[in-house]
Protein backbone atom coordinates (compact mmCIF):
# COMPACT_ATOMS: atom_id res chain seq x y z
CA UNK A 1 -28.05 24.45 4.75
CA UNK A 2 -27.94 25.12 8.60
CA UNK A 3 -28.60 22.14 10.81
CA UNK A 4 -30.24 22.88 14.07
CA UNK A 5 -29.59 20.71 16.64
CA UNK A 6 -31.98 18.61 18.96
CA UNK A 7 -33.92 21.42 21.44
CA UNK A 8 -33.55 17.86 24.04
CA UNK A 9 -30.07 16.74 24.90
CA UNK A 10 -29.84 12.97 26.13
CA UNK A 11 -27.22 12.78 29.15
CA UNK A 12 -25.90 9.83 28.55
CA UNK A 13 -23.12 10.30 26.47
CA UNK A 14 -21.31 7.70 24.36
CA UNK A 15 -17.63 6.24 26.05
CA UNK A 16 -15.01 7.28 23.92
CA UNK A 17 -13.54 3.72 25.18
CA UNK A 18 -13.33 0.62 22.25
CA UNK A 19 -15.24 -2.03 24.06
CA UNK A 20 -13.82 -4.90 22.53
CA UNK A 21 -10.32 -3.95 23.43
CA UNK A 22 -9.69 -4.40 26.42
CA UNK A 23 -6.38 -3.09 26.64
CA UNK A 24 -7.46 0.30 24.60
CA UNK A 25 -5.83 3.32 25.34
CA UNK A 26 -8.11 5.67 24.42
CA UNK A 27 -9.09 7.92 27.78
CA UNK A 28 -12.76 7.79 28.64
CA UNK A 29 -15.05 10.24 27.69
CA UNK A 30 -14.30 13.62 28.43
CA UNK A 31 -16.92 16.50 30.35
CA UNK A 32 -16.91 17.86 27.11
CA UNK A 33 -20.35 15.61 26.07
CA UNK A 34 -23.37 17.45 26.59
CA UNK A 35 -25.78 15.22 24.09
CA UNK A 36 -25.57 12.27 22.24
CA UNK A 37 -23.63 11.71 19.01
CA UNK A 38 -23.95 10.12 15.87
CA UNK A 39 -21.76 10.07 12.49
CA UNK A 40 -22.17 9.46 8.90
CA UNK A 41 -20.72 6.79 6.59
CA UNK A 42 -20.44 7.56 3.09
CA UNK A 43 -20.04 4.03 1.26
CA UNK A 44 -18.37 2.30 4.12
CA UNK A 45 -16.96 -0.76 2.43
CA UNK A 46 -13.59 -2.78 3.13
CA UNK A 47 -12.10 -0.71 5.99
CA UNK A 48 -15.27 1.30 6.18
CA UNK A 49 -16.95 -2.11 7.38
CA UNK A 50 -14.96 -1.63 10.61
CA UNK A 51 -15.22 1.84 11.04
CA UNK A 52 -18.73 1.40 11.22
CA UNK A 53 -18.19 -1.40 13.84
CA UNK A 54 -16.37 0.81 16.07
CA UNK A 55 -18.99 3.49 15.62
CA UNK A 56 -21.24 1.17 16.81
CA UNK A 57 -19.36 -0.26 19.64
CA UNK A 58 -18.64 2.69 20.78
CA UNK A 59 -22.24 3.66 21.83
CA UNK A 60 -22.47 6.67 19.27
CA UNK A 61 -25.29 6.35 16.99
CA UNK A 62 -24.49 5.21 13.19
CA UNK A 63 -25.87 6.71 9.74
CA UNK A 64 -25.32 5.28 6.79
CA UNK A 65 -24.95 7.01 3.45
CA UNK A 66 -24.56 5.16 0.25
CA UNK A 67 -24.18 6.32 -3.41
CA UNK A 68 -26.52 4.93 -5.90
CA UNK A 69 -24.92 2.46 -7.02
CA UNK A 70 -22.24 1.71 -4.82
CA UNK A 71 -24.18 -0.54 -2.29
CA UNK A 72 -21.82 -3.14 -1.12
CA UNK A 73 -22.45 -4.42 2.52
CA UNK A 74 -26.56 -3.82 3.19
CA UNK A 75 -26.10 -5.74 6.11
CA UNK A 76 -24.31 -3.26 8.24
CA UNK A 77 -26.20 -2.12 11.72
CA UNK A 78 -27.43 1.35 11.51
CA UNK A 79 -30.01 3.93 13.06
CA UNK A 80 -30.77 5.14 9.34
CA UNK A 81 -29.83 4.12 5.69
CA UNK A 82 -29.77 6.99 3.22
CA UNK A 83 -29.39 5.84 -0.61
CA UNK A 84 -27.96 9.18 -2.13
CA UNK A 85 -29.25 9.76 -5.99
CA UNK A 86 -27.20 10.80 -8.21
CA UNK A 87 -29.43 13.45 -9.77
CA UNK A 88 -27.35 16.81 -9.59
CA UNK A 89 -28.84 19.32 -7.02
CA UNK A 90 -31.89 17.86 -6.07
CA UNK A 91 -30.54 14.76 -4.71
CA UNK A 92 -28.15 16.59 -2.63
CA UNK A 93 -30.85 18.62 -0.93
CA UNK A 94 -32.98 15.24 -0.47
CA UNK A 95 -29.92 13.52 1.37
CA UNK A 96 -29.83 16.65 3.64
CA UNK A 97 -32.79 16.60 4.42
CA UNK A 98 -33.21 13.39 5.76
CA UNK A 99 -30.05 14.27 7.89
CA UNK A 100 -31.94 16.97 9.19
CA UNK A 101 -35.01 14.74 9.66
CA UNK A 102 -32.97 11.66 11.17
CA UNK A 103 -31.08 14.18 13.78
CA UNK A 104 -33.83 16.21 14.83
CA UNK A 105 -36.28 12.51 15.61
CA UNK A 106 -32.99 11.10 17.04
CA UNK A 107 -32.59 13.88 19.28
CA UNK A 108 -28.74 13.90 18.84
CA UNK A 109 -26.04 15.95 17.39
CA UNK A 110 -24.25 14.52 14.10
CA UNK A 111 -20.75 15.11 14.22
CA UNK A 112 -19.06 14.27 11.63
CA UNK A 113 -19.44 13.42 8.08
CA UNK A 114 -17.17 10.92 7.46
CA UNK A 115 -15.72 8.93 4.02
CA UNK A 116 -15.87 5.19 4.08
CA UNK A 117 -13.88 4.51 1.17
CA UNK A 118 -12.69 5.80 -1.50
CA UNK A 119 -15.33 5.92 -3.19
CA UNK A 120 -17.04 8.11 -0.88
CA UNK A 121 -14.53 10.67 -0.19
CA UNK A 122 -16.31 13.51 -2.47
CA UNK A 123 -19.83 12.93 -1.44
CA UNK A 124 -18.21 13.46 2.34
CA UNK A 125 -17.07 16.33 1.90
CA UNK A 126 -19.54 17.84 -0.15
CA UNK A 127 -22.73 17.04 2.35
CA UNK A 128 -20.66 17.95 5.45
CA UNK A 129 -19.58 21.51 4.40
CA UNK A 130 -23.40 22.22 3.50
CA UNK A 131 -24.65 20.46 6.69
CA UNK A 132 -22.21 22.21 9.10
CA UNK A 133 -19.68 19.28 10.36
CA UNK A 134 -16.04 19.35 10.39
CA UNK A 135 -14.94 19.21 6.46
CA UNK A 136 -12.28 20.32 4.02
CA UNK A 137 -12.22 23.85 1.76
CA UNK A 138 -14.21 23.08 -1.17
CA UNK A 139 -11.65 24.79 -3.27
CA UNK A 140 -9.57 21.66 -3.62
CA UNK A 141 -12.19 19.06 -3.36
CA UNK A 142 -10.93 17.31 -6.55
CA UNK A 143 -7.35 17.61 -5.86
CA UNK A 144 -7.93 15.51 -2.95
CA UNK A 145 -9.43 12.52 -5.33
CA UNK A 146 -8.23 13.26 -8.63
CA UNK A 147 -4.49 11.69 -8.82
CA UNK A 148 -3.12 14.27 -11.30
CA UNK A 149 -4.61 17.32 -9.54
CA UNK A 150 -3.33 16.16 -6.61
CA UNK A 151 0.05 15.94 -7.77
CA UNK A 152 0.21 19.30 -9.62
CA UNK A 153 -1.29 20.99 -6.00
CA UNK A 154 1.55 19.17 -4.57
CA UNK A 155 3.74 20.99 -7.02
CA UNK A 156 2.55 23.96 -6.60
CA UNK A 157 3.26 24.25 -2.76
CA UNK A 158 6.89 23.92 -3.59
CA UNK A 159 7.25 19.95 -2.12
CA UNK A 160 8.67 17.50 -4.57
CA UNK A 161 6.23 15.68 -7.10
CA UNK A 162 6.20 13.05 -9.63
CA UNK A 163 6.70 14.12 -12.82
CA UNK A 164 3.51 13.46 -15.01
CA UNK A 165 1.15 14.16 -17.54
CA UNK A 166 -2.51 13.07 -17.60
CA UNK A 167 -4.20 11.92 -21.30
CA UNK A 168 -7.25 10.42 -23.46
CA UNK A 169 -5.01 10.46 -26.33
CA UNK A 170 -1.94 8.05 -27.38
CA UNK A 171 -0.28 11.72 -29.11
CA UNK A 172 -0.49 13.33 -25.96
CA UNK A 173 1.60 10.41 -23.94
CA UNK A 174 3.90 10.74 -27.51
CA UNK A 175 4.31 14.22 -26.78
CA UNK A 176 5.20 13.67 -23.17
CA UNK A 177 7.38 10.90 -23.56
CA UNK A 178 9.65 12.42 -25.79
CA UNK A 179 10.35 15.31 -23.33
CA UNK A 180 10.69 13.66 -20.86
CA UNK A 181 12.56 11.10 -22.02
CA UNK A 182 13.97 9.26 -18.55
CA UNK A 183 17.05 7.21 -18.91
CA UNK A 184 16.78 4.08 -18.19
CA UNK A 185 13.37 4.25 -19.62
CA UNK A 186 10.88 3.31 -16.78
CA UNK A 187 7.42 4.88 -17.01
CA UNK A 188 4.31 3.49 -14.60
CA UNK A 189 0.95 4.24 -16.53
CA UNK A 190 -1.96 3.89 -13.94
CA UNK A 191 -5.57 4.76 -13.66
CA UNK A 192 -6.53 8.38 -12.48
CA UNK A 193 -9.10 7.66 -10.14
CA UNK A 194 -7.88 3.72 -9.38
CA UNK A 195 -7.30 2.27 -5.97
CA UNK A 196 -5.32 -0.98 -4.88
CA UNK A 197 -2.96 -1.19 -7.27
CA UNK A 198 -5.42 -2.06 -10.00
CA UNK A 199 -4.10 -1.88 -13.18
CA UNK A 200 -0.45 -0.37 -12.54
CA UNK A 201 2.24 -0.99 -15.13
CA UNK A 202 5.93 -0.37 -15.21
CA UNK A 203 6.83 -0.08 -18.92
CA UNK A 204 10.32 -0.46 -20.02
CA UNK A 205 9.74 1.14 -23.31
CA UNK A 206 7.43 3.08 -25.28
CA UNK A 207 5.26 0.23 -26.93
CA UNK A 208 4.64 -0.85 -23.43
CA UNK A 209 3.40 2.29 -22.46
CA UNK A 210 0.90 2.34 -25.42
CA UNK A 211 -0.22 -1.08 -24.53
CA UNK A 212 -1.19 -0.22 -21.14
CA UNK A 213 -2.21 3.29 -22.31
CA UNK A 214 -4.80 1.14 -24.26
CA UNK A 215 -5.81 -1.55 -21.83
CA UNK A 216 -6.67 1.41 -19.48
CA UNK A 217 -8.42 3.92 -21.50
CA UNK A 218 -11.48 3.97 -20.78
CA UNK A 219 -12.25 0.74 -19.19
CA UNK A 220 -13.72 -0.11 -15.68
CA UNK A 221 -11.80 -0.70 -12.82
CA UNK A 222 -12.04 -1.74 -9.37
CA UNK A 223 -14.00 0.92 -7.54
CA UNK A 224 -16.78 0.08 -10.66
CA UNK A 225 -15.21 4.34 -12.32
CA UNK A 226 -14.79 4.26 -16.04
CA UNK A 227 -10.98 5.15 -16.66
CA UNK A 228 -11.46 8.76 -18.29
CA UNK A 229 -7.95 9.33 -18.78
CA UNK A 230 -4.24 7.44 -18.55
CA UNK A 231 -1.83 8.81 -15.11
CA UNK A 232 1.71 8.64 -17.05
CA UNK A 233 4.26 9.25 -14.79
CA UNK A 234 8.36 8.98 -13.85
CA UNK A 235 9.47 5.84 -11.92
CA UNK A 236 10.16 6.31 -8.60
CA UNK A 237 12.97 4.25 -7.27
CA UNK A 238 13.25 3.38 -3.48
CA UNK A 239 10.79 2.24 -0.65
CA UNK A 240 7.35 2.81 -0.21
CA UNK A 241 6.12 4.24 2.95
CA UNK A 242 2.37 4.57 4.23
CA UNK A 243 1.46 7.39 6.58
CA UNK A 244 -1.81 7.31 8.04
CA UNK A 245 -3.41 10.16 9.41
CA UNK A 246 -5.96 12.33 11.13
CA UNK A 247 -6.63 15.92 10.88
CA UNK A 248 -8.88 18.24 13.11
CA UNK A 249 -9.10 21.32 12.56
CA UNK A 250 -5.74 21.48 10.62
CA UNK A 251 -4.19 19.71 13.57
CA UNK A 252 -2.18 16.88 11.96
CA UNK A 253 -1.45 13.72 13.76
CA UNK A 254 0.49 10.62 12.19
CA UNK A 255 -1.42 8.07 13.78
CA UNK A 256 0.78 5.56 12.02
CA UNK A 257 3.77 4.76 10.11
CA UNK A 258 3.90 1.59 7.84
CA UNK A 259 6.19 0.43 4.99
CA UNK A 260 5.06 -2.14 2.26
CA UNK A 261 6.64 -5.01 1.37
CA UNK A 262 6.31 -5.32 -2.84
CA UNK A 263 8.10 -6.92 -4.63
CA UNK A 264 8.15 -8.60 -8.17
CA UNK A 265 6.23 -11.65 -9.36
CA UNK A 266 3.96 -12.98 -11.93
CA UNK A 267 5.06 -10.65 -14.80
CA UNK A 268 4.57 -7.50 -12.09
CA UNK A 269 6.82 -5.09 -10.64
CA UNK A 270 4.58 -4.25 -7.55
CA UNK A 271 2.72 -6.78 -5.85
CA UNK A 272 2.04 -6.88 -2.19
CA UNK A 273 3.78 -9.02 -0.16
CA UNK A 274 2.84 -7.30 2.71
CA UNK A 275 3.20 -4.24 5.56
CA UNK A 276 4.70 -3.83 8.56
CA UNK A 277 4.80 -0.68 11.20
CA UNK A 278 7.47 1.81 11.99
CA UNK A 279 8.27 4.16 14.99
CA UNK A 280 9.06 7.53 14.27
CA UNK A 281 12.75 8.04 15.92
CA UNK A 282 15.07 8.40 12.77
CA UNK A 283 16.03 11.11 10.48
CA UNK A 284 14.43 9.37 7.78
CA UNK A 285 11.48 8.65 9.31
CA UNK A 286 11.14 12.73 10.28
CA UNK A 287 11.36 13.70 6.58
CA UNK A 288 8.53 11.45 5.88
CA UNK A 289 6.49 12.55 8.35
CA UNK A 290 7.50 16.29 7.71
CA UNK A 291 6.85 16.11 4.14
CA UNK A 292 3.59 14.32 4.69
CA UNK A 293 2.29 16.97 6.88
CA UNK A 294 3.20 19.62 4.05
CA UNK A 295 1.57 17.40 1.55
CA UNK A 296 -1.48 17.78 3.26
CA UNK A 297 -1.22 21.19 4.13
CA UNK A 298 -0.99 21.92 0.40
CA UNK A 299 -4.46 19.82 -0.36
CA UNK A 300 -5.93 22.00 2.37
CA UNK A 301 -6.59 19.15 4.68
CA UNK A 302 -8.42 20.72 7.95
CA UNK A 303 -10.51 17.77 9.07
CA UNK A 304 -10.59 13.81 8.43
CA UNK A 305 -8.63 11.02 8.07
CA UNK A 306 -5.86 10.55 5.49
CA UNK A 307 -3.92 7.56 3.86
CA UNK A 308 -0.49 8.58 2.29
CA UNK A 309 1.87 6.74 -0.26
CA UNK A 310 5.29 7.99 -0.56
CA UNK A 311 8.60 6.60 -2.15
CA UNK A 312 11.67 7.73 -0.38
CA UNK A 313 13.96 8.57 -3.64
CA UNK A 314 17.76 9.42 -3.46
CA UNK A 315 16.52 12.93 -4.12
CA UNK A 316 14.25 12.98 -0.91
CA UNK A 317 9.93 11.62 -0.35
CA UNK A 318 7.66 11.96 -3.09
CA UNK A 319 4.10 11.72 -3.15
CA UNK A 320 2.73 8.45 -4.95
CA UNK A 321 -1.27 9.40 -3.92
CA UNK A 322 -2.57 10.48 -1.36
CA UNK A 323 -6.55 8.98 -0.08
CA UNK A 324 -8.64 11.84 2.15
CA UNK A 325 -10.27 8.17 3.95
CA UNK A 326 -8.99 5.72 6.24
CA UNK A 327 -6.17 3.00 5.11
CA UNK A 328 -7.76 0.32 3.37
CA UNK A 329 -7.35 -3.50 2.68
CA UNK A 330 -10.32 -4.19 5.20
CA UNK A 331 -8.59 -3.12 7.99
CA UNK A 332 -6.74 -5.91 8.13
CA UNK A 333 -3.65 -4.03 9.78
CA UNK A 334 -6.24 -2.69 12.70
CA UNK A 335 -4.91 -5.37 15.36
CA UNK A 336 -1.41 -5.02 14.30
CA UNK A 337 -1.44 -1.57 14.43
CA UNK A 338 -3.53 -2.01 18.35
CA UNK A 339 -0.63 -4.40 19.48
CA UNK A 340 2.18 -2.32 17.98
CA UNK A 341 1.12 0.89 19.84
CA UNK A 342 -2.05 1.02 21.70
CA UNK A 343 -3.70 3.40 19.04
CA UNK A 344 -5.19 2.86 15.60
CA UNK A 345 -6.45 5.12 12.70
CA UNK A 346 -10.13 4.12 13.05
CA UNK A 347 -10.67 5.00 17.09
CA UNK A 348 -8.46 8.12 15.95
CA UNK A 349 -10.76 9.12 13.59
CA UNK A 350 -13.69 8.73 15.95
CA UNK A 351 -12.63 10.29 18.34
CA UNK A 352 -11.44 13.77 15.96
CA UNK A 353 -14.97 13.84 15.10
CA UNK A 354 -16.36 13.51 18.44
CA UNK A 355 -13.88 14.78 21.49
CA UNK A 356 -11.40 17.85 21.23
CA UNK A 357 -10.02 16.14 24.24
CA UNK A 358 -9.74 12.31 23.55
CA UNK A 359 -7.86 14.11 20.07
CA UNK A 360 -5.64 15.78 22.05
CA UNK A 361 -4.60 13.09 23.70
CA UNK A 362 -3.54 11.24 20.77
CA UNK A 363 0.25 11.86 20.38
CA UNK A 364 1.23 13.50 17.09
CA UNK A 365 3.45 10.53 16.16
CA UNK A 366 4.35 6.78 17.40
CA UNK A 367 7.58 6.80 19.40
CA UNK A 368 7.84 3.38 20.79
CA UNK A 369 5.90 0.20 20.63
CA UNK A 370 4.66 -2.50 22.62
CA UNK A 371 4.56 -5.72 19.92
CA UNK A 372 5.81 -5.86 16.48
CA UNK A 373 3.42 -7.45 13.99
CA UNK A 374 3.51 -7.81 10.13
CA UNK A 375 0.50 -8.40 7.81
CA UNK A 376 1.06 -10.99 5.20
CA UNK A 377 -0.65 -11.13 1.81
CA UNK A 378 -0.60 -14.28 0.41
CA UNK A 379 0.66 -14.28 -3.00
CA UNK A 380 -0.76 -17.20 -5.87
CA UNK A 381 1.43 -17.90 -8.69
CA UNK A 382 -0.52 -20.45 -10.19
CA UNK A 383 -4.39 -20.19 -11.82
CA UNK A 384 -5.85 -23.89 -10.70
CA UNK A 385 -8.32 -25.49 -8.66
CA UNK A 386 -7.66 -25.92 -4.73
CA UNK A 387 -8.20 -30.10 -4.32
CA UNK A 388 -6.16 -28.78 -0.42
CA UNK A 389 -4.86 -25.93 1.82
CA UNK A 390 -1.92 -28.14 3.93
CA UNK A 391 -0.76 -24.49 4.68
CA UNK A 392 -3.47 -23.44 7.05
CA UNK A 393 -2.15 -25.88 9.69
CA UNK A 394 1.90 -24.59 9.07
CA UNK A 395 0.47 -21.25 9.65
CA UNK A 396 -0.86 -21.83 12.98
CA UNK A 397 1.51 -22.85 14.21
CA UNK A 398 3.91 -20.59 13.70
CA UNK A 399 4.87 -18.33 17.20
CA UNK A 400 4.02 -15.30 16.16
CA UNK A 401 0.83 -16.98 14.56
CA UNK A 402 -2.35 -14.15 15.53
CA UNK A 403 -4.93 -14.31 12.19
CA UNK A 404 -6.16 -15.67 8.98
CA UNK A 405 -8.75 -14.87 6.61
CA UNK A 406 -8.94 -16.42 3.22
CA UNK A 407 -10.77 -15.41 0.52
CA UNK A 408 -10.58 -18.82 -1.56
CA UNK A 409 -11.16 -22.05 -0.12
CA UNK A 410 -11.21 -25.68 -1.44
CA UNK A 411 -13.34 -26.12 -4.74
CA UNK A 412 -12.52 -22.51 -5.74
CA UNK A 413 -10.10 -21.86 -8.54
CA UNK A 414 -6.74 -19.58 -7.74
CA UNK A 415 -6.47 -16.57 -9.10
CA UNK A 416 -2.60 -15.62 -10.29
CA UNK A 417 -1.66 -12.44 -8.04
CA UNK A 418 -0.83 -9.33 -9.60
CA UNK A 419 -3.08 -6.85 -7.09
CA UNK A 420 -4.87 -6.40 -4.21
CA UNK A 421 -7.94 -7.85 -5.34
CA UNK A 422 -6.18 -11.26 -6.52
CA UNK A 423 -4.63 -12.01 -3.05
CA UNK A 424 -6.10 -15.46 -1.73
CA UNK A 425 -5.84 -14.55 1.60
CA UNK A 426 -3.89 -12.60 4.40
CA UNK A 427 -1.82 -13.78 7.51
CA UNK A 428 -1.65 -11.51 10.44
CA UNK A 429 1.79 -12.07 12.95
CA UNK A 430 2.43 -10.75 16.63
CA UNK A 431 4.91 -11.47 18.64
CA UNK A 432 7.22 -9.27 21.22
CA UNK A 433 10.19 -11.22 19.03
CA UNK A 434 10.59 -8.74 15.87
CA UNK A 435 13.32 -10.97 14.24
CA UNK A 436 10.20 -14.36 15.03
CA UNK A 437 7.64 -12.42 13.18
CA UNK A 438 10.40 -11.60 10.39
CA UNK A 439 11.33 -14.97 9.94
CA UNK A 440 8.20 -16.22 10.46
CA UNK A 441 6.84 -14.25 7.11
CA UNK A 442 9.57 -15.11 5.10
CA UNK A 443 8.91 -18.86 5.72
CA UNK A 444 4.82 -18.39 4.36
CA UNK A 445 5.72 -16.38 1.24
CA UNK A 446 8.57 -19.27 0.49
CA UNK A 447 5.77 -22.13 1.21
CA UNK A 448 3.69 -20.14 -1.04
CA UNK A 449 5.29 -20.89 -4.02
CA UNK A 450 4.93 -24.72 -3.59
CA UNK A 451 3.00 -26.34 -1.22
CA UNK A 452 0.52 -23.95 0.63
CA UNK A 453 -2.20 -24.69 -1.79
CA UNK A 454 -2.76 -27.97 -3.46
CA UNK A 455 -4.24 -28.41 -6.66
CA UNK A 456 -3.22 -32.38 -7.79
CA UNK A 457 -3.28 -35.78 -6.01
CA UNK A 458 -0.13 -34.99 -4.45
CA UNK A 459 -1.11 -33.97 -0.78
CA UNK A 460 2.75 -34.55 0.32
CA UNK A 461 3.54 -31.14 -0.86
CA UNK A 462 3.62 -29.17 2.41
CA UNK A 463 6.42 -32.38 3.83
CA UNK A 464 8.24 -31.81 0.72
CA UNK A 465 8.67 -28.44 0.92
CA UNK A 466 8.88 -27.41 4.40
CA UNK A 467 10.53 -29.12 7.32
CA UNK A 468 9.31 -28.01 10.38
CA UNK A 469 10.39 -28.49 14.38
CA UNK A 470 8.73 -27.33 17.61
CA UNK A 471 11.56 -25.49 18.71
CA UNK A 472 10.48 -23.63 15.54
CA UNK A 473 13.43 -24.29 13.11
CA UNK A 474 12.03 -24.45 9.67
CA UNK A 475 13.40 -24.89 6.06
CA UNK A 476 11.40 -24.11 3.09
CA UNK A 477 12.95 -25.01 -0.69
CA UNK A 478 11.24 -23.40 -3.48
């Protein structure tokens, strides 16, 4: 399908400046604008939610997209809704259609076509290489989604990859297993198409491999995708980087650098503890950002945002997954990553779709930065009802105090943490101080095991546990 655009352009063209920050870096718009803009979100939940925000913000016009079925935040601000049907061919051309209906009555250009979760990453791409906006080769459409494809394209370029096998069948992960046969025996067994560390298991021996095999097959996970198939893959040892990015026109630029804090607790090898941001000045941090690049040059990644896990192993960085969308977790990073160095992933993103020039102004990697910050994900190890949260208070007044958001308040019952969708809550820390916002985070996830929450009629927890001064010496027992 051809799009034609508007035969009226409107003057006034959107600032390419974030409103709401007032220290934003992004350069104002350039002569470039001719017309007014507007972009699609496909299933803009959790980080998506802000994207759409800034889209707004920003003065460009919004259009929403969602897949039947994956409605999750109707209350979003938007020119147009589209519901997408699921119905093969036909409801592809009715979605593009009303595109074509909403631009031409708008009298404005759509630009970009853009994924606003995971969820929506194949829908994206699909409607924006038949309408005309900035997309990704078809070819490997699924390797770009599909975990196991994406590792075997990965493969193929010649860049190091996890060794796997995909399977629906306990004889097949037999089969594997006893090839490849790693010593010590540590396998993870994951969903295919999962997200959030839902459902991840490091097994220690073959019977735990069958029992998560088991648990996984075929059941529902987070993003509401029936688990058609078991990821079985090698362990890899070391620390887990996260590289987010944004492509135009097969112009890579790392927009950020982050490395996650997991560690192990409540029966599980890999729960979030938190991120925190990195320059780009070592050797180390090169390869990453070298092999990342080649990683997405072997996907075929020519336009959009991207969201990279890697483990740096003693033999070099290997993929984990890699999402063709914007980093997740609700964008709860956004300020830290605005503080640390004057750019984020989302404005990035908006402005690849909409200004060759404001892109080109984005440098191709972070070199320096301004404020450190950390995001802290509160960690539960116990499944009772909140009677108090004495912790909220200790929190604030910490120095390098900027955030929280808490998903569970009084009344509620605590959910034991073992993903990203168990997390009570989230802390986010500034300061100019790195070693403050360091210690600082350390002293939260030690109050959370006794005394942030309160579930009996002891409400001296938080005194018992942590001594605090105003000069901002602290001691917190377990």
């Amino acid at each position: 399908m051809e799009h034609k655009l508007p035969e009226t352009c409107i003057s006034e063209c959107p600032s390419t400046e974030n409103p709401i920050l007032a220290h934003s870096s992004t350069p104002e718009q350039p002569q470039e604008c001719k017309q007014k803009q507007a972009l699609v979100v496909v299933d803009p939940w959790s980080t998506g939610n802000k994207l759409c925000e800034l889209i707004i913000n920003r003065g460009f016009e919004l259009i929403i997209i969602w897949e039947e079925g994956n409605i999750r935040s109707p209350g979003l601000r938007a020119r147009e809704v589209i519901i997408h049907t699921n119905d093969s061919e036909y409801g592809e051309e009715k979605t593009l259609n009303e595109l074509e209906r909403i631009q031409i009555e708008g009298r404005f250009s759509i630009s970009g076509i853009i994924p606003g979760s995971e969820t929506g990453v194949l829908l994206a791409e699909k409607l924006a290489y038949r309408f005309g906006t900035p997309t990704n080769p078809p070819k490997l459409a699924l390797a770009r989604r599909n975990k196991y494809l994406m590792g075997e394209a990965v493969r193929k370029s010649g860049e190091r990859a996890v060794q796997q096998t995909i399977a629906t069948e306990w004889n097949h992960v037999k089969t594997f297993l006893s090839s490849f046969n790693p010593d010590p025996f540590k396998i993870v067994v994951k969903p295919n198409l999962g997200a959030g560390s839902d459902d991840v298991f490091m097994c220690n021996s073959v019977e735990e491999v069958k029992t998560a095999f088991f648990k996984i097959n075929g059941s529902i996970n987070s993003l509401g995708i029936k688990n058609d198939g078991v990821l079985i893959q090698e362990f890899l040892s070391g620390k887990e980087y996260v590289i987010d990015t944004m492509t135009r026109h097969g112009h890579h630029k790392i927009i950020q650098m982050w490395e996650y804090d997991k560690r192990q607790a409540n029966g599980r090898f890999n729960v979030y503890f938190g991120q925190f941001p990195h320059i780009i000045t070592s050797e180390l941090q090169h390869q990453l950002k070298d092999y990342v690049v080649s990683v997405l040059d072997a996907l075929e990644v020519k336009n959009g945002p991207g969201h990279a896990e890697v483990i740096m192993t003693e033999t070099g960085p290997c993929l984990v997954e890699i999402g063709c969308r914007c980093h997740g977790g609700n964008a709860s990073w956004f300020q830290v990553a605005r503080e640390f160095a004057g750019q984020d992933q989302l404005n990035a993103v908006i402005d690849g779709f909409t200004s060759e020039e404001a892109f080109r102004r984005i440098p191709d990697f972070v070199t320096s930065y301004n404020k450190y910050g950390r995001v802290v994900d509160l960690v539960a190890y116990e499944q009772k009802q909140i009677l108090e949260i004495p912790g909220i208070n200790f929190v604030k007044s910490l120095k390098s105090f900027n955030r929280i958001n808490l998903f569970k308040n009084v009344g509620d019952v605590l959910d034991i943490t073992v993903d990203c969708n168990t997390t009570p809550g989230e802390v986010i820390l500034i300061h100019s101080d790195k070693n403050q916002v360091d210690k600082d985070f350390e002293q939260i996830h030690a109050l959370l095991k006794k005394g942030f929450f309160v579930f009996d009629e002891d409400l001296n927890s938080l005194e018992e546990s942590c001594v605090s001064s105003q000069d901002g010496d602290s001691s917190c027992d377990e």
